[in-house]
Protein backbone atom coordinates (compact mmCIF):
# COMPACT_ATOMS: atom_id res chain seq x y z
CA UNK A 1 11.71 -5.89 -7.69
CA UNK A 2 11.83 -3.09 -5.11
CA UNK A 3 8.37 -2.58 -3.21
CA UNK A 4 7.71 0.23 -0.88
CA UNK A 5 4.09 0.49 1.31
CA UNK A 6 3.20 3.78 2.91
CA UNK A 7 0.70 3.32 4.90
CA UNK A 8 -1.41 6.30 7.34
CA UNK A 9 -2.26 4.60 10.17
CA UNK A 10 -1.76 4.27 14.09
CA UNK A 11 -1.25 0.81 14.85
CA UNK A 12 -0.63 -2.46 13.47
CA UNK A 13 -0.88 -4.45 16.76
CA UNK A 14 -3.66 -6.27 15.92
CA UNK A 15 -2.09 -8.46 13.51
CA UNK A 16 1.91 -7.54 13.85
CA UNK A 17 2.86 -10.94 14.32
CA UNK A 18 1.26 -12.48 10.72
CA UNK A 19 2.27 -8.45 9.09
CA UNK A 20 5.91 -9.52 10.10
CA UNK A 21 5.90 -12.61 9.36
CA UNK A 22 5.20 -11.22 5.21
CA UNK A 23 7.85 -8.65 5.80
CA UNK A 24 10.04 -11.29 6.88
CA UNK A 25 9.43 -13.63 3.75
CA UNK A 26 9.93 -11.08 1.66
CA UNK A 27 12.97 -9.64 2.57
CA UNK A 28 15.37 -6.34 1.47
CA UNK A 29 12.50 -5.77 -1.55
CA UNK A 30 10.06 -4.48 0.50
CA UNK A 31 10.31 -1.30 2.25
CA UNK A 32 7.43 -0.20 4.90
CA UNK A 33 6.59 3.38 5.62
CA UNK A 34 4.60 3.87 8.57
CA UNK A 35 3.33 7.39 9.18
CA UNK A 36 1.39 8.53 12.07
CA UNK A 37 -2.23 9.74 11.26
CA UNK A 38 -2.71 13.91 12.27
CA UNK A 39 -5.43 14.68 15.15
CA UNK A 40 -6.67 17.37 16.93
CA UNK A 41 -7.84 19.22 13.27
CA UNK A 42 -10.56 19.51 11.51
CA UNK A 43 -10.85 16.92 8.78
CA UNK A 44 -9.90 19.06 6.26
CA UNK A 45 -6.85 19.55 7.47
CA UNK A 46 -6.23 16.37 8.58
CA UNK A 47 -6.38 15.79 4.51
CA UNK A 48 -3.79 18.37 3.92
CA UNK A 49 -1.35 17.52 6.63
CA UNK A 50 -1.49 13.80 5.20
CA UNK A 51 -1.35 14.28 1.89
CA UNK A 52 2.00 16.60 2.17
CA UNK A 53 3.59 14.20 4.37
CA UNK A 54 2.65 11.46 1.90
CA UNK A 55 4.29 13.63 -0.91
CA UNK A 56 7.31 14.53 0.85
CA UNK A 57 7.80 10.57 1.30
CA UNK A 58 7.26 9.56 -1.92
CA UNK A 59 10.73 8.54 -3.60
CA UNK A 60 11.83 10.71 -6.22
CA UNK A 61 12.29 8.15 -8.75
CA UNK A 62 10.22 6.00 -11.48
CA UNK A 63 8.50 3.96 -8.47
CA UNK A 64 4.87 3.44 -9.97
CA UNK A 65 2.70 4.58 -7.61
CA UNK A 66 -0.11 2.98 -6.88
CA UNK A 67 -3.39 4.30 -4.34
CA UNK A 68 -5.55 1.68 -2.51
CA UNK A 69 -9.07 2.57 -1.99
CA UNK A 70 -12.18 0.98 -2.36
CA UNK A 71 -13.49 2.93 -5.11
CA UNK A 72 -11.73 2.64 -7.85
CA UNK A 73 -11.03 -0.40 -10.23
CA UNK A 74 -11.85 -3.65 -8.94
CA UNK A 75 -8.97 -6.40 -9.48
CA UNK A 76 -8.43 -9.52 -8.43
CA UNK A 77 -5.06 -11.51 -7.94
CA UNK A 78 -4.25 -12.23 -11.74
CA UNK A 79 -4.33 -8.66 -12.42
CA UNK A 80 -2.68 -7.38 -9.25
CA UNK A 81 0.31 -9.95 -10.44
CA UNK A 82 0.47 -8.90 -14.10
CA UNK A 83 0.85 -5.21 -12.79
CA UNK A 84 3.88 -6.43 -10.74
CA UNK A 85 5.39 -8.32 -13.36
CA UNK A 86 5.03 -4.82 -15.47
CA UNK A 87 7.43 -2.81 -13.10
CA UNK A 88 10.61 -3.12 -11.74
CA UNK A 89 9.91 -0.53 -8.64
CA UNK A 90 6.29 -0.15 -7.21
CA UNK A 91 4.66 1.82 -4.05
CA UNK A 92 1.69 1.07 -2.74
CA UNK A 93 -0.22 3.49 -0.85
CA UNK A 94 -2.76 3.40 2.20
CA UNK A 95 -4.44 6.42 3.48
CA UNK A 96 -5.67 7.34 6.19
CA UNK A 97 -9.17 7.22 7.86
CA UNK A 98 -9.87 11.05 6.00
CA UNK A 99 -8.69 9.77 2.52
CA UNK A 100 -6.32 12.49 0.90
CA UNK A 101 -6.49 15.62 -1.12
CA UNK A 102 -6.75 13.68 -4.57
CA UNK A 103 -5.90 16.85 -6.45
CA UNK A 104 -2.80 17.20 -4.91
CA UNK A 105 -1.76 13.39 -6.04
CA UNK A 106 -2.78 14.19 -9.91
CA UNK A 107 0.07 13.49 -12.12
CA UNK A 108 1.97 11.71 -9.04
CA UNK A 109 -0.39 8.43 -8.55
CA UNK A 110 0.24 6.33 -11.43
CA UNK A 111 -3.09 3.45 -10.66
CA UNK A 112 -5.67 3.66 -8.38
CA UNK A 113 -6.90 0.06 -7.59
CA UNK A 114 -9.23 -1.82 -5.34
CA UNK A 115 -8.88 -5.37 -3.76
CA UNK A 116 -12.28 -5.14 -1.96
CA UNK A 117 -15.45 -3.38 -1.67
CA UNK A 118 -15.84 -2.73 2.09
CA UNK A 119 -13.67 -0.81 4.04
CA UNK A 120 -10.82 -2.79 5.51
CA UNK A 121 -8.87 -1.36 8.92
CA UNK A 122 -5.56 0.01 8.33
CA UNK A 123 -3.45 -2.69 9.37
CA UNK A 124 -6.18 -5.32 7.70
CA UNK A 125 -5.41 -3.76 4.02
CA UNK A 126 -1.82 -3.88 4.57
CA UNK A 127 -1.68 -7.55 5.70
CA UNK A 128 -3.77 -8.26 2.83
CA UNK A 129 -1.67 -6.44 0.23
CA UNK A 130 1.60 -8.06 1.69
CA UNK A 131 -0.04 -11.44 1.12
CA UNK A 132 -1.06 -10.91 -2.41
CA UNK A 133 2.98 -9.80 -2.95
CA UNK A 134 4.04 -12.76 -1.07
CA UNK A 135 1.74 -15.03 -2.93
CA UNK A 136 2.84 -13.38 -6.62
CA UNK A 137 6.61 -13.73 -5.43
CA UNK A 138 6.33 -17.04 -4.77
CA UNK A 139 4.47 -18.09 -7.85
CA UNK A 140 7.17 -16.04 -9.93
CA UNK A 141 10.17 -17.62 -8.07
CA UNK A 142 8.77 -21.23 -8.75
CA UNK A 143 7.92 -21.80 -4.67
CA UNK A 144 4.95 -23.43 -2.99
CA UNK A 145 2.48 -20.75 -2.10
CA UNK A 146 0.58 -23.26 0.31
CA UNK A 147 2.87 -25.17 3.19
């Protein structure tokens, strides 16, 4: 299973130790794209800015793309596992603090899913998702989840 996270954000300091600790455990599957949120534009074109440098890092390749955001569909950690035991290459994607230009990602995003209601920081999401993968990785490899 090859997992890739881009994620729109400036800083992961507040919880870099426990967000490498995940990327440790996990190993060559996962692949983390960090790109640096625009400024100094109007939100608008913050939107546009992102979204094209979102596009232009988005493999070229059957990855099944997948948006965070907490509007769309609701799942919990049975689901989010049965969607990883579906595909063989995922990316997960984390906007930034203007969202995107949704349009633009029609026909590119394959699921739009949410693990939460209320807005999560940046670098709060991302620990979170890396969790859930580490906990479905572990569960599928036959390994303790708790220490």
């Amino acid at each position: 299973m090859k997992i890739t996270v881009i994620n729109i954000s400036d800083s992961d300091k507040h919880f870099k130790q426990a967000l490498e600790e995940y990327i440790k455990r996990l190993g060559k599957e996962l692949k983390i794209i960090d790109l640096k949120p625009e400024r100094n534009w109007s939100p608008q074109q913050i939107k546009l800015s992102e979204t094209q440098k979102l596009l232009k890092n988005l493999e070229k390749n059957t990855d099944y793309k997948i948006l965070l955001s907490i509007e769309w569909d609701l799942i919990d950690s049975i689901a989010f596992s049965k969607i990883l035991d579906l595909k063989n290459s995922i990316t997960f994607i984390i906007w930034g603090p203007y969202w995107l230009e949704e349009n633009l990602l029609e026909g590119v995003v394959d699921k739009k899913i949410s693990f939460w209601k209320m807005t999560l920081p940046h670098w709060l999401a991302k620990l979170f998702l890396l969790e859930q993968i580490f906990r479905w990785k572990s569960i599928l490899d036959n390994k303790s989840y708790h220490y």
